[in-house]
N, C-alpha and C. Protein backbone atom coordinates (compact mmCIF):
# COMPACT_ATOMS: atom_id res chain seq x y z
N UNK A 1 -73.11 28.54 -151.57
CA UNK A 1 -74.19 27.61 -151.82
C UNK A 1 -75.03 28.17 -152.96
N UNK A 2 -75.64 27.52 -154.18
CA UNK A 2 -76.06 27.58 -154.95
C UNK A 2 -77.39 28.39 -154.43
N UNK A 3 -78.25 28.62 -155.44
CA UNK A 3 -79.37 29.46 -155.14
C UNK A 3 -80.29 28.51 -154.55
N UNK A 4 -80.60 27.45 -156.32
CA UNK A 4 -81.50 26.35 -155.97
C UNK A 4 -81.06 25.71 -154.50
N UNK A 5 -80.15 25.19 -154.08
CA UNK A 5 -79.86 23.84 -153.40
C UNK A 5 -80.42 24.56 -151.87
N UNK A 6 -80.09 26.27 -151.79
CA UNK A 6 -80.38 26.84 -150.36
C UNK A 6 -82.14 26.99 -150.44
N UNK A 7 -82.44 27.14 -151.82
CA UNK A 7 -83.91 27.35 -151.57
C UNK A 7 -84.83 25.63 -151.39
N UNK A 8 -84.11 24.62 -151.67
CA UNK A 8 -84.85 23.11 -152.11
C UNK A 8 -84.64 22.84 -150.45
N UNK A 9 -83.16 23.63 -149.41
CA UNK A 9 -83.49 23.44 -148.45
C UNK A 9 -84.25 23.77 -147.45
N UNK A 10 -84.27 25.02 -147.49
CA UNK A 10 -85.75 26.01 -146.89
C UNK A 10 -86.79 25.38 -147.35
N UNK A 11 -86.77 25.24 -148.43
CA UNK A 11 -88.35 24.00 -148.60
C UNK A 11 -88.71 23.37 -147.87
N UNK A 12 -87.56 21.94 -147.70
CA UNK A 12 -87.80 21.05 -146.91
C UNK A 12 -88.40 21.78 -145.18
N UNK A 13 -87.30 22.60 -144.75
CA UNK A 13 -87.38 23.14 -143.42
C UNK A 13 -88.77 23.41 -143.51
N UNK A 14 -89.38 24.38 -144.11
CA UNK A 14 -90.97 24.74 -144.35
C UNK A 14 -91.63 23.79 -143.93
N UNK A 15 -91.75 23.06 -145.21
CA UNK A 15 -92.22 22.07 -145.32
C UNK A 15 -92.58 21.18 -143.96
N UNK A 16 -91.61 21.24 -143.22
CA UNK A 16 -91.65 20.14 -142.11
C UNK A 16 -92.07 21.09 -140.72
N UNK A 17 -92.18 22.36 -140.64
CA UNK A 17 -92.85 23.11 -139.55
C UNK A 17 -94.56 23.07 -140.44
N UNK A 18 -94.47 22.49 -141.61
CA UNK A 18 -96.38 23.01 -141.75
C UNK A 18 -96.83 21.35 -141.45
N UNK A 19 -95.92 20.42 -141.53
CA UNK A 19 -96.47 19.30 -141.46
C UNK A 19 -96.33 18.92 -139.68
N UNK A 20 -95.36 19.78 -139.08
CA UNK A 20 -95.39 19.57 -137.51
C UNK A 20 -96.68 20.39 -137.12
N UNK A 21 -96.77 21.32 -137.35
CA UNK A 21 -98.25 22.08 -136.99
C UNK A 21 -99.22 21.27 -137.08
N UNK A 22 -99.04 21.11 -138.64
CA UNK A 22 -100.38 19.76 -139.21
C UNK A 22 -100.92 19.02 -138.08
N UNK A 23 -99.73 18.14 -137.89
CA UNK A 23 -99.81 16.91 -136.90
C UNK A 23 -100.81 17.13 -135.68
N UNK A 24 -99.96 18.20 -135.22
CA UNK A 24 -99.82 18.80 -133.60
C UNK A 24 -102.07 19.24 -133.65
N UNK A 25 -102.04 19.68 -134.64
CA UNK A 25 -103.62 20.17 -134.60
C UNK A 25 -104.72 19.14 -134.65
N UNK A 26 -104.40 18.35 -135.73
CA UNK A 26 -104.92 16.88 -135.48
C UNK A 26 -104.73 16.10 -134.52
N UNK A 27 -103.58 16.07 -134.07
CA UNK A 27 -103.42 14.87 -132.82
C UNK A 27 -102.47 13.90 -133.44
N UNK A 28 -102.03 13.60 -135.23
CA UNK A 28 -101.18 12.68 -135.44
C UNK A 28 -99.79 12.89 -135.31
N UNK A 29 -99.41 12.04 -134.36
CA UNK A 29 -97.92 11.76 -133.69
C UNK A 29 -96.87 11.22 -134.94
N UNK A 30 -97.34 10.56 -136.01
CA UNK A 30 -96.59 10.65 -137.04
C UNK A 30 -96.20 11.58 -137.96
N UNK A 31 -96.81 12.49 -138.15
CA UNK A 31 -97.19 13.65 -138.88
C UNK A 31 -95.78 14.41 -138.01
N UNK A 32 -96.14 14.69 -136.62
CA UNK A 32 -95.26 15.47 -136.24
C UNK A 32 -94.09 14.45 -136.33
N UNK A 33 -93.66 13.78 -135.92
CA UNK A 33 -92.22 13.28 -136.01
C UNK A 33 -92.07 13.60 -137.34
N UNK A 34 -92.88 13.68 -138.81
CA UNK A 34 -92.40 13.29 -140.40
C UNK A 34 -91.77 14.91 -140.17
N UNK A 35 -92.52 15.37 -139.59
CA UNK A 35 -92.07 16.98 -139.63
C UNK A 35 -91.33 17.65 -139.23
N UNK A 36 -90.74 16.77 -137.74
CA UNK A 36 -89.51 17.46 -137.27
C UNK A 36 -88.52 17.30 -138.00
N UNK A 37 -88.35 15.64 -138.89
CA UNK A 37 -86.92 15.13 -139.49
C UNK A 37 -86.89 15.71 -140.40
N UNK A 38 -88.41 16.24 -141.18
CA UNK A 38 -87.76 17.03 -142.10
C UNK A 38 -87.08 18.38 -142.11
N UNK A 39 -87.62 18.93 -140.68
CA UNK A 39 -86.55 19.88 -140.73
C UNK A 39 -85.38 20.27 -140.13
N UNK A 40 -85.19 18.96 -139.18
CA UNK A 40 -84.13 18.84 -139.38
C UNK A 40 -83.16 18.29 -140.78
N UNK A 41 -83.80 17.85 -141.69
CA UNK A 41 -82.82 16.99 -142.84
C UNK A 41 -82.61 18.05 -143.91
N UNK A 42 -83.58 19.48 -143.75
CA UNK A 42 -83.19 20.58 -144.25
C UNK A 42 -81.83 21.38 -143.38
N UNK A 43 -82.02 21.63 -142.65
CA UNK A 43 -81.13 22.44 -141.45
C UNK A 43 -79.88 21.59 -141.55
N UNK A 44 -79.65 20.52 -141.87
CA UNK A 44 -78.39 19.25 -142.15
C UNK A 44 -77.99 19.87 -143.28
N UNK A 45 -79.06 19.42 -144.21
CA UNK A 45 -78.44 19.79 -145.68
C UNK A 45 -77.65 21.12 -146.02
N UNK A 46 -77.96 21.89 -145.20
CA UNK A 46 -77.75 23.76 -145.13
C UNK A 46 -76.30 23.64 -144.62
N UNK A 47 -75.92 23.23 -142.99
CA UNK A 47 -75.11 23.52 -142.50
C UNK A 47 -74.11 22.64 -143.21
N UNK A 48 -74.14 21.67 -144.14
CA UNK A 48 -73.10 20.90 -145.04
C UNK A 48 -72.94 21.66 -145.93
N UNK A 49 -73.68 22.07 -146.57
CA UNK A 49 -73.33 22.76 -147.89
C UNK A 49 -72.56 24.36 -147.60
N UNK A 50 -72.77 24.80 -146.41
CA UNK A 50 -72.27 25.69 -145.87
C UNK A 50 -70.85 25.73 -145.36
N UNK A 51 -70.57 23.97 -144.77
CA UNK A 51 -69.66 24.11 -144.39
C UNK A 51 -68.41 23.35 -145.31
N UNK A 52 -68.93 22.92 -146.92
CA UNK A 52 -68.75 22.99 -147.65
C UNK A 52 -67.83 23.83 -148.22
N UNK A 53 -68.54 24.79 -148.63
CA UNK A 53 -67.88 26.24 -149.27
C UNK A 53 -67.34 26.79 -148.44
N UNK A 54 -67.42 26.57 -147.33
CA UNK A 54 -66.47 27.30 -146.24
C UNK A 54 -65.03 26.60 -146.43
N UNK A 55 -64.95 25.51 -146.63
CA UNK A 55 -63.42 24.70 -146.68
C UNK A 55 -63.40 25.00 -148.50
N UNK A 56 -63.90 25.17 -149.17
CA UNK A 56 -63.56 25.29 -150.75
C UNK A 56 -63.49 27.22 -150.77
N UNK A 57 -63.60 27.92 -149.72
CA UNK A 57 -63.16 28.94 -149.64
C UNK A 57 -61.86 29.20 -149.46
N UNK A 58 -61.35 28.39 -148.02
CA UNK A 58 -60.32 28.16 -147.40
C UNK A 58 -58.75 27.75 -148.82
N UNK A 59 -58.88 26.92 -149.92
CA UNK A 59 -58.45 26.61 -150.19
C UNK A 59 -57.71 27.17 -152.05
């Protein structure tokens, strides 16, 4: 996995535990849901690109 693409995904992941905290401290229930998907849609992006190069290893 590229440098950028593993770090743009840790971003996202970040990103979406400061906006679940966010939420969770305020009280907004949207905030936390925006925050879980995003990290889950980081943690997605990771284990594809991972499992990616794992089959372009293979081959």
């Amino acid at each position: 996995m590229s440098a950028g693409k593993k770090a743009k995904h840790t971003a996202t992941e970040a990103k979406g535990k400061v906006e679940e905290a966010t939420g969770k401290t305020v009280g907004n229930e949207r905030l936390i849901a925006k925050g879980k998907a995003d990290q889950v849609r980081g943690a997605t992006a990771q284990a594809g690109r991972k499992a990616k190069d794992a089959l372009k290893d293979l081959t």
